[in-house]
Protein backbone atom coordinates (compact mmCIF):
# COMPACT_ATOMS: atom_id res chain seq x y z
CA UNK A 1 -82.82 -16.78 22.74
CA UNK A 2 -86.45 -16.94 21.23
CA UNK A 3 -87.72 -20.42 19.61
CA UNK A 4 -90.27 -20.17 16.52
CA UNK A 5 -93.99 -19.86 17.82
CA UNK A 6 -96.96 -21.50 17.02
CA UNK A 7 -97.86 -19.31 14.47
CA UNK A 8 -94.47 -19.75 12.49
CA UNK A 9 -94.78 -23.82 12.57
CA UNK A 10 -98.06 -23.45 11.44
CA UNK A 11 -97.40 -20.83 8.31
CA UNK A 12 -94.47 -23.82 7.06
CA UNK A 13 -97.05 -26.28 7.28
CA UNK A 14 -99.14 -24.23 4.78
CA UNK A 15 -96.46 -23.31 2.01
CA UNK A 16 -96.51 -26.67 0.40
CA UNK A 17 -92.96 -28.78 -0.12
CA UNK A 18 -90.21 -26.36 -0.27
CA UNK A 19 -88.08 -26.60 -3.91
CA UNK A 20 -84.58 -25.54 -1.79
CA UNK A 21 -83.72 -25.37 1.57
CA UNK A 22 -80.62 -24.38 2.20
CA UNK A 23 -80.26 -21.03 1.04
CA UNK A 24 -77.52 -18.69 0.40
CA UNK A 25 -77.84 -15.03 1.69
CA UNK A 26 -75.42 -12.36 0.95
CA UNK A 27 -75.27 -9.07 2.90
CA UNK A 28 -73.15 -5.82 3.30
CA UNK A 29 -71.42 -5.21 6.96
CA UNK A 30 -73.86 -2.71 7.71
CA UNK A 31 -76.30 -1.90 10.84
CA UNK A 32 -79.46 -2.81 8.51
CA UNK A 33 -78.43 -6.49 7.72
CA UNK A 34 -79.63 -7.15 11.08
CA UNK A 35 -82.83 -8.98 9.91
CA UNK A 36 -80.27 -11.82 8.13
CA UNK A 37 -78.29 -12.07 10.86
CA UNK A 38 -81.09 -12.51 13.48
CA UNK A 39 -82.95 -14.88 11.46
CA UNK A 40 -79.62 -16.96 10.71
CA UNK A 41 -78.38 -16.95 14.62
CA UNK A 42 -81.95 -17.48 15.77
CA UNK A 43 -82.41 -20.36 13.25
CA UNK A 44 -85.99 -18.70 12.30
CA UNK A 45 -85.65 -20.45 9.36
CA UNK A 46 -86.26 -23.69 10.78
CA UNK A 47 -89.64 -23.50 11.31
CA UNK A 48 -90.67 -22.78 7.70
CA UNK A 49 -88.09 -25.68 6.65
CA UNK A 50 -85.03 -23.55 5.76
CA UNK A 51 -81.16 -23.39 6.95
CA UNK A 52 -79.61 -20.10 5.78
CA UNK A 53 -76.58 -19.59 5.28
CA UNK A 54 -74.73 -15.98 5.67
CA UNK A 55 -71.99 -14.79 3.03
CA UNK A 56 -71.02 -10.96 4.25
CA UNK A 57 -69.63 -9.57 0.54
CA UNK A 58 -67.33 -6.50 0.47
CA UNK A 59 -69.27 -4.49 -1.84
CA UNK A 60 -72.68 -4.16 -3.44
CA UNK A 61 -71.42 -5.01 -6.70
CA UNK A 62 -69.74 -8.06 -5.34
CA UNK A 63 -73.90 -8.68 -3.86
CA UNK A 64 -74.52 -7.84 -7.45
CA UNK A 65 -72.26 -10.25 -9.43
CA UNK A 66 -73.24 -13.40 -6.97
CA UNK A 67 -76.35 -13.07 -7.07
CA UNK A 68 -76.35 -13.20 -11.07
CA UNK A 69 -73.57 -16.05 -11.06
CA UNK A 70 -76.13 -18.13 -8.94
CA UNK A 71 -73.79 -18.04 -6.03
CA UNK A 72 -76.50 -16.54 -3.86
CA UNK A 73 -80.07 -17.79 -3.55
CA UNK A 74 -81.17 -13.80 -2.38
CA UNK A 75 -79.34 -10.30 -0.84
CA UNK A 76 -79.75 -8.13 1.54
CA UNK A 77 -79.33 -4.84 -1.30
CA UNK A 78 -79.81 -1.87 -2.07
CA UNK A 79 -83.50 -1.44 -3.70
CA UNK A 80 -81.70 1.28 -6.74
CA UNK A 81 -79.68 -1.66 -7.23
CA UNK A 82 -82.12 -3.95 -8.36
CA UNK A 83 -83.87 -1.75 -10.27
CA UNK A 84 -80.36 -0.90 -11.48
CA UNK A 85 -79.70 -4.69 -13.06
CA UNK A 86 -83.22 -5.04 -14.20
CA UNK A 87 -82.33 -2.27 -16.57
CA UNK A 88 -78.61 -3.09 -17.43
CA UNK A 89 -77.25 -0.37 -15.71
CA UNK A 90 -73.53 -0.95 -14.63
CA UNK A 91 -73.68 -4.76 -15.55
CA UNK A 92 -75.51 -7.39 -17.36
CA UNK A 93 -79.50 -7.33 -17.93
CA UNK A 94 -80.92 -9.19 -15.39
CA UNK A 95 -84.85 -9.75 -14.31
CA UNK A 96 -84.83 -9.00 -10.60
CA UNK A 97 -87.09 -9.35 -7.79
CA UNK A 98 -87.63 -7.48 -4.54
CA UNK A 99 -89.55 -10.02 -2.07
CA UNK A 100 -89.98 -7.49 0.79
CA UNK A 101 -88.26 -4.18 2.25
CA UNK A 102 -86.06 -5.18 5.38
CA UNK A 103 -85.75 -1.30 7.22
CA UNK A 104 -86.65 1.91 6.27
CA UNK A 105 -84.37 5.14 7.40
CA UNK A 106 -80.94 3.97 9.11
CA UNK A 107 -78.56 6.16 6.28
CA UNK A 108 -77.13 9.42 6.35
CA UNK A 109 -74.87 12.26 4.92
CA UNK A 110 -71.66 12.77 6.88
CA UNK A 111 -69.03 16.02 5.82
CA UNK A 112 -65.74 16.30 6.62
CA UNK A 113 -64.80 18.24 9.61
CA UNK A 114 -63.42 20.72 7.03
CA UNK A 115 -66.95 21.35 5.30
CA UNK A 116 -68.81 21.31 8.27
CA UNK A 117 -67.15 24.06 9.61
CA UNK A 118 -67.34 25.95 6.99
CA UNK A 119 -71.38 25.22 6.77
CA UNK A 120 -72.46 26.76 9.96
CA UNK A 121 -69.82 29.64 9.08
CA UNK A 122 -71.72 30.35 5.45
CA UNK A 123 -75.12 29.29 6.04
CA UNK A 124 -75.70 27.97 2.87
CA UNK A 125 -73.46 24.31 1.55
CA UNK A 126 -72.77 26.21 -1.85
CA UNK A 127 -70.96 28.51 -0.36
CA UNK A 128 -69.56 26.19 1.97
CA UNK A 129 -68.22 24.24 -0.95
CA UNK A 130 -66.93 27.68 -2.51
CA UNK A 131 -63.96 27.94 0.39
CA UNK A 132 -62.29 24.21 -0.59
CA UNK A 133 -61.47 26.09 -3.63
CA UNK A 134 -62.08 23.09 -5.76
CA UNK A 135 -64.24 20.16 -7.11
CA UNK A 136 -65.51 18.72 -3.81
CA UNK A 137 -65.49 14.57 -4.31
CA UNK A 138 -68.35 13.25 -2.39
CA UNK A 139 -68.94 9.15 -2.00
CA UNK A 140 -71.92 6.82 -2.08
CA UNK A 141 -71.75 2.98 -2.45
CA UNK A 142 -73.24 2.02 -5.68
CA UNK A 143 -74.32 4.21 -8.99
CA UNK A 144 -77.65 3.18 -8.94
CA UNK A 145 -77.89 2.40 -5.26
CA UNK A 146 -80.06 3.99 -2.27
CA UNK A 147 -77.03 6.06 -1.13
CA UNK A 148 -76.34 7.76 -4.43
CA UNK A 149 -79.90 8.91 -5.15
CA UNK A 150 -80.30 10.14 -1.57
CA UNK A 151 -76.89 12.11 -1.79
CA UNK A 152 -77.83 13.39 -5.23
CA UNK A 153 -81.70 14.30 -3.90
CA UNK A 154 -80.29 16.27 -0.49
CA UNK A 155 -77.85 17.90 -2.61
CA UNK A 156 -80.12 19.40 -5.47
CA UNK A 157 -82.06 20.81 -2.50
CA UNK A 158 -79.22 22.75 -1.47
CA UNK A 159 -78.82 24.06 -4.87
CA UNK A 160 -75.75 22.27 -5.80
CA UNK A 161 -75.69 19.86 -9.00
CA UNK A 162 -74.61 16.95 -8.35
CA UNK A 163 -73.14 16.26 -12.28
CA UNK A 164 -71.32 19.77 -12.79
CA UNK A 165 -70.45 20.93 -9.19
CA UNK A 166 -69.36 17.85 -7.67
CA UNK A 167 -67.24 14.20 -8.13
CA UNK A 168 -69.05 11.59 -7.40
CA UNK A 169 -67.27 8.39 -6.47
CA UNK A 170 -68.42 5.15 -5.68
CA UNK A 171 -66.55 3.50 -2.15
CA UNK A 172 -67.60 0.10 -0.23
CA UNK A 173 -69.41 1.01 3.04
CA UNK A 174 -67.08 -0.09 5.16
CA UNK A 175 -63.85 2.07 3.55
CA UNK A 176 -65.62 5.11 3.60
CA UNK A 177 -64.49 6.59 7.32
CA UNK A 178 -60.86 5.37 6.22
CA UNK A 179 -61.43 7.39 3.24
CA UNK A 180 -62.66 10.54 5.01
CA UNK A 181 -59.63 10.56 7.77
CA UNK A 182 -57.03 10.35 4.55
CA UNK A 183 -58.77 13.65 3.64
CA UNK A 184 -59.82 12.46 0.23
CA UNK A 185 -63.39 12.92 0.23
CA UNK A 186 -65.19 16.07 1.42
CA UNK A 187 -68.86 14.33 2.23
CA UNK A 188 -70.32 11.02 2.22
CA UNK A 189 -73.48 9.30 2.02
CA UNK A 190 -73.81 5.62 3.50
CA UNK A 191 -75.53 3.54 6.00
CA UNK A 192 -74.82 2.78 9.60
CA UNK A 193 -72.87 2.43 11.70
CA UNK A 194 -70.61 4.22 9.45
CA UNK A 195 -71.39 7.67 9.91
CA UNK A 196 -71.56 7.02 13.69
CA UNK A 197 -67.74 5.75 13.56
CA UNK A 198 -66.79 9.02 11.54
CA UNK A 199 -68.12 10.62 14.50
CA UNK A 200 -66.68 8.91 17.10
CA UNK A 201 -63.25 9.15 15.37
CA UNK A 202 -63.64 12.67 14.75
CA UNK A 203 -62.68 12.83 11.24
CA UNK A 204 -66.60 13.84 10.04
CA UNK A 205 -69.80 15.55 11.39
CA UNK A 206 -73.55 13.69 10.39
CA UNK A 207 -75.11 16.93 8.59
CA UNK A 208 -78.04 15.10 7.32
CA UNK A 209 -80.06 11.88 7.64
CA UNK A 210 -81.66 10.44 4.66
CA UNK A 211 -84.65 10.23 6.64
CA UNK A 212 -84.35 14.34 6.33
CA UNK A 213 -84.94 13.67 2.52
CA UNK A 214 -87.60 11.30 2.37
CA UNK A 215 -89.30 10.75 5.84
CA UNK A 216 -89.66 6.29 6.02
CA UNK A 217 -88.12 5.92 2.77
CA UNK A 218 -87.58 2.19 2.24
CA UNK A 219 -83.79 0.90 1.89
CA UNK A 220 -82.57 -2.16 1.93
CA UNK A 221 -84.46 -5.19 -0.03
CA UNK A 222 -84.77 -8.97 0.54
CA UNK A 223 -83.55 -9.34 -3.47
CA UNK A 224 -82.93 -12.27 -5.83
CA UNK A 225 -83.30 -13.08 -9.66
CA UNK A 226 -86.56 -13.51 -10.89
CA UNK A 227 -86.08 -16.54 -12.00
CA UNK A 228 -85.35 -18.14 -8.50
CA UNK A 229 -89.17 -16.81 -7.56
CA UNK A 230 -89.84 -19.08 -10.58
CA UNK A 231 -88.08 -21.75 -9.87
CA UNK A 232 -88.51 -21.76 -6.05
CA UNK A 233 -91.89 -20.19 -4.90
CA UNK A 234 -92.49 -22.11 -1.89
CA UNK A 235 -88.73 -21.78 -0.67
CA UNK A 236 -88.97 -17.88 -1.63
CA UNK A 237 -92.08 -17.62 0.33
CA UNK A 238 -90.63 -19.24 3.03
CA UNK A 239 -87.93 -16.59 3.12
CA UNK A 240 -90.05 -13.95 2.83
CA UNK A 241 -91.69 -15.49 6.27
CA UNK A 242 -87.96 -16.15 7.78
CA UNK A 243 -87.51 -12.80 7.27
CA UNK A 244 -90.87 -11.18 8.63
CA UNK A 245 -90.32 -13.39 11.77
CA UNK A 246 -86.62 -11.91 12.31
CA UNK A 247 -88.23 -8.25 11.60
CA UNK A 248 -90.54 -8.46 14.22
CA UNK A 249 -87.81 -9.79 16.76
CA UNK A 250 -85.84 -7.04 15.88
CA UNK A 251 -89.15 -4.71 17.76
CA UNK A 252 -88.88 -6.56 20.89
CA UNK A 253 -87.87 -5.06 24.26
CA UNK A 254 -84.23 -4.80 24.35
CA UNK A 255 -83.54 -6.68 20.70
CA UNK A 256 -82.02 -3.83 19.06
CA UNK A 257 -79.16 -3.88 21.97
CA UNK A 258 -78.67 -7.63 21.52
CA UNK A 259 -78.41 -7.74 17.40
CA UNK A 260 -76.05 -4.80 17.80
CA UNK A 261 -73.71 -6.92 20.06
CA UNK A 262 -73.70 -9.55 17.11
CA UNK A 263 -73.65 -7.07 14.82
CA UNK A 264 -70.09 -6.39 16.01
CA UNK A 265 -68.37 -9.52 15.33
CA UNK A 266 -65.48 -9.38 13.14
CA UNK A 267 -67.84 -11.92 10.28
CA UNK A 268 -70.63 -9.31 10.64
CA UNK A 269 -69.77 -5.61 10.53
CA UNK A 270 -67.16 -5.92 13.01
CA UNK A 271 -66.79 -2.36 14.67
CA UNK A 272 -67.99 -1.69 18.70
CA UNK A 273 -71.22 -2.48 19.80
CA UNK A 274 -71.96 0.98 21.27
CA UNK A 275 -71.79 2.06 17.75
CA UNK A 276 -73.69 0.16 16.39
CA UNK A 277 -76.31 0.24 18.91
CA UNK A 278 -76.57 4.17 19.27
CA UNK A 279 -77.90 4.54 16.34
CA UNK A 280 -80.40 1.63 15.82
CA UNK A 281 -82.36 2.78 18.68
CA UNK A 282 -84.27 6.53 19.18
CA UNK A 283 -81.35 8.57 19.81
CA UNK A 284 -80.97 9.79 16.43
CA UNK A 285 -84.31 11.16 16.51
CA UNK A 286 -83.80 12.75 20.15
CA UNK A 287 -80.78 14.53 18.94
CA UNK A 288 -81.68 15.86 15.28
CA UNK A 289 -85.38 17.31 14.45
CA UNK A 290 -85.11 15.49 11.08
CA UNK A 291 -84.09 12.38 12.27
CA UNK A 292 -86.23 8.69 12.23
CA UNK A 293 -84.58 5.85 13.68
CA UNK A 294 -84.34 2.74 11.21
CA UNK A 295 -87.54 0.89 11.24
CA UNK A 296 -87.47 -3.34 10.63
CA UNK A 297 -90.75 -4.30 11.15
CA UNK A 298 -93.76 -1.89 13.04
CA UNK A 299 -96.09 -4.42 12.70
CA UNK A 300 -95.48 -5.02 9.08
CA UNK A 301 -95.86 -1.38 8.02
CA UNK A 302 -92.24 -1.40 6.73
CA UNK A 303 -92.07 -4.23 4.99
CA UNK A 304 -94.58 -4.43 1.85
CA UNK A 305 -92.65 -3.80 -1.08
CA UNK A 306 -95.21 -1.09 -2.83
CA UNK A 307 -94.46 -0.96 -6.14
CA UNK A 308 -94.91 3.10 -6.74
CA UNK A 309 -91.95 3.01 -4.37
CA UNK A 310 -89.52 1.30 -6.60
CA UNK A 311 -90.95 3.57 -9.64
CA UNK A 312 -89.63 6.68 -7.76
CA UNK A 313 -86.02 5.03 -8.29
CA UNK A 314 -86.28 4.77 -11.88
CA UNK A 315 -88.18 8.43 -12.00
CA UNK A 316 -84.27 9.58 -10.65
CA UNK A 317 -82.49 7.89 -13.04
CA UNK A 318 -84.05 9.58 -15.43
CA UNK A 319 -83.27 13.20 -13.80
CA UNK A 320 -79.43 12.19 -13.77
CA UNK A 321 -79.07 11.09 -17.15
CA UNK A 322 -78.81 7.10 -16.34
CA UNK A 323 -82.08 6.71 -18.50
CA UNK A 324 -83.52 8.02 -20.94
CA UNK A 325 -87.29 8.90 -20.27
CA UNK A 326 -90.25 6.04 -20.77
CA UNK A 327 -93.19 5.48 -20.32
CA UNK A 328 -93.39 1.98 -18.60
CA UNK A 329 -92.02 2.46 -14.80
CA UNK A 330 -94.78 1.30 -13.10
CA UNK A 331 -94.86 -1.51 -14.90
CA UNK A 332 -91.16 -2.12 -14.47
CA UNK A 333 -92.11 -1.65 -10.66
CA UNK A 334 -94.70 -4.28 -10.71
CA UNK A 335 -92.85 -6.98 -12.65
CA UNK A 336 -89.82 -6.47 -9.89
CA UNK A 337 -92.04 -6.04 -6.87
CA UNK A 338 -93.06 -9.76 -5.77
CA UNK A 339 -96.50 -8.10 -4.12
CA UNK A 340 -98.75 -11.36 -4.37
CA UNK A 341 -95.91 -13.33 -2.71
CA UNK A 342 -95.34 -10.70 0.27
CA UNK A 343 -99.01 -10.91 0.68
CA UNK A 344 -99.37 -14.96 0.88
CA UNK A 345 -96.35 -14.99 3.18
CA UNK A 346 -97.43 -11.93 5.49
CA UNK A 347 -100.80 -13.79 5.23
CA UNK A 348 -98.88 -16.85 6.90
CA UNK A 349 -97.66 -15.09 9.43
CA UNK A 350 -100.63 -12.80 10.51
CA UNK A 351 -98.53 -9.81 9.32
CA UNK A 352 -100.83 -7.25 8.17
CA UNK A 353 -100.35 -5.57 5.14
CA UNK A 354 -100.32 -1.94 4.57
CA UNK A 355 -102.51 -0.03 2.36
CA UNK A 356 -100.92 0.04 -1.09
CA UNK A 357 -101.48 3.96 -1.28
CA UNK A 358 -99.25 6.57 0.75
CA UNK A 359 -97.77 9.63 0.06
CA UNK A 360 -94.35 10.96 0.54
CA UNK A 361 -93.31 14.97 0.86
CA UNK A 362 -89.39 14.93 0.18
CA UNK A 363 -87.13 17.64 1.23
CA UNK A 364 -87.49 20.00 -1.44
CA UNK A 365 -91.66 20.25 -0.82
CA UNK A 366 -92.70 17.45 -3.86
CA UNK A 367 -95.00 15.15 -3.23
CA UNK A 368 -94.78 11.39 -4.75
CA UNK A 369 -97.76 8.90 -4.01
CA UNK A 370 -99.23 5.98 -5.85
CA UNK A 371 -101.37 8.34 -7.77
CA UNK A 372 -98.44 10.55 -9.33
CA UNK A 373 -97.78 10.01 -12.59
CA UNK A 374 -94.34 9.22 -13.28
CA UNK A 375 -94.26 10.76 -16.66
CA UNK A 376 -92.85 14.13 -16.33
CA UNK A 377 -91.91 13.66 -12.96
CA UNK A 378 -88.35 13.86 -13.10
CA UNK A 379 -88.50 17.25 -15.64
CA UNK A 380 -89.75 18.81 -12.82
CA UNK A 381 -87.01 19.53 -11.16
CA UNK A 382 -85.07 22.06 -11.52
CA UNK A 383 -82.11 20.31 -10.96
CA UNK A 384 -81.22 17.95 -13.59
CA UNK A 385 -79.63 16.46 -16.66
């Protein structure tokens, strides 16, 4: 077991008297709440003047609803989710804040043994969905979530419209295989180590990884209400540097088999080890050409929360109707995005931060960067509303 270093008991000595420290952290049982449950079982926390406490929830909108009742401080979430609630979209109207991004990649799109058979017979999923000879339902885990977007994006690129030709219905991660093997949902999208137990069960194939859609795409976000940033800078900075430190364990020799044997007690996700673990290392990209494993930390390159990321979310609630279009999403972005915070923190820490510009090509050939203007974007496709 690791202790703080040096550089970790000096960053709390420079964040100035922390407002809270005990903090509540919610998470979903899922392979990419490993940077919560390293920092809480490796007491990171300590050293910047924290004790965390862990509260798995059973769904995201249970994450949701606590974290807007105050009953937790911050969430491992889904980043559509907060940009979800800071817009009123399936609950209350809430100013949110993403402090960092905890992994990129780590999700994918699993079909039932059904529809996978019939995809390498047709070639092509719409005709693949033509033989069920009915609505296929496919699941994701929260309206606005990660999941849902990726789902819809991956399907509008294989021509099939995910409003008219499908159902879409919302199921907690960890009752999707169950779900699948009662033969009432033809495809799924959700994160590890889910699709790896449909596997190993033999009730669904993985046909996709999200990482196929959007190569790096960020996922899940450190989150909290905005007004515990303003109530609680030094303590959310301190998080922010709880949470960096547990990232960068997470890229140590022979880490990602140790969280995954924690990651299978029943209070975390509960499921084998072997599971978990075959998936948070490289064999997803040794086995599938499209495939990135789930990055924590690569020397702070996945965590900066760039705000022209976030926009793209609310650019695809516009093209499926959740939204109707405005002009304001990178300001949205930049109100949500806690950028000046990450930095201070990462600062702290001797993280360095990435350059605020990138660009992305998704799977359908367009290109989003910091520089593409978000009006219009989502008419583009032609696939939509």
């Amino acid at each position: 077991m690791n202790t703080p270093t040096s550089t970790a008991l000096a960053a709390s000595s420079a964040s100035g008297k922390l407002e809270k420290t005990h903090l509540r952290l919610g998470f979903v049982a899922l392979s990419d709440a490993a940077p919560l449950v390293a920092a809480k079982l490796l007491e990171f926390g300590h050293a910047h003047g924290l004790t965390l406490e862990l509260s798995r929830q059973p769904s995201w909108a249970a994450v949701r609803d606590k974290l807007l009742s105050g009953d937790l401080d911050a969430a491992h979430a889904l980043y559509g989710l907060v940009y979800g609630v800071q817009l009123g979209l399936g609950g209350p109207q809430t100013d949110m804040a993403v402090l960092m991004v905890l992994n990129r990649n780590g999700q994918a799109i699993t079909l039932s043994n059904r529809l996978a058979d019939a995809l390498a017979e047709h070639g092509t999923l719409p005709k693949a969905l033509a033989t069920l000879g009915r609505k296929p339902v496919f699941a994701q885990t929260f309206p606005t979530g990660t999941h849902a977007m990726w789902l819809y994006y991956w399907l509008a690129s294989q021509g099939v419209d995910p409003l008219r030709d499908i159902e879409s219905v919302v199921i907690p991660p960890p009752q999707m295989v169950a779900a699948l093997a009662e033969d009432k949902l033809d495809g799924l999208c959700v994160g590890e180590p889910w699709n790896a137990q449909a596997g190993a069960q033999g009730v669904g194939r993985t046909i996709a990884y999200t990482s196929d859609v959007w190569p790096d795409h960020p996922e899940k976000v450190l989150a909290c209400r905005r007004d515990f940033v303003s109530a609680n800078p030094n303590a959310a900075r301190a998080l922010v540097q709880t949470m960096l430190e547990a990232c960068r364990w997470l890229d140590g020799a022979g880490h990602r088999e140790e969280i995954a044997h924690w990651l299978a007690r029943p209070d975390y996700v509960g499921i084998d080890a072997t599971l978990i673990a075959a998936r948070l290392g490289n064999e997803i990209a040794a086995s599938a050409p499209g495939g990135l494993p789930v990055r924590f930390f690569d020397n702070g390159a996945v965590n900066y929360p760039r705000a022209f990321e976030g926009a793209w979310f609310l650019t695809q609630f516009e093209r499926w109707g959740m939204i109707d279009a405005r002009a304001d999403y990178a300001d949205i972005a930049a109100r949500i995005n806690q950028t000046q915070l990450y930095r201070e923190a990462a600062a702290a820490m001797n993280v360095a931060v990435p350059e605020e510009s990138a660009s992305q090509v998704l799977i359908d050939g367009e290109t989003w960067d910091s520089g593409t203007s978000p009006t219009g974007y989502a008419r583009r496709f032609p696939i939509r509303r």
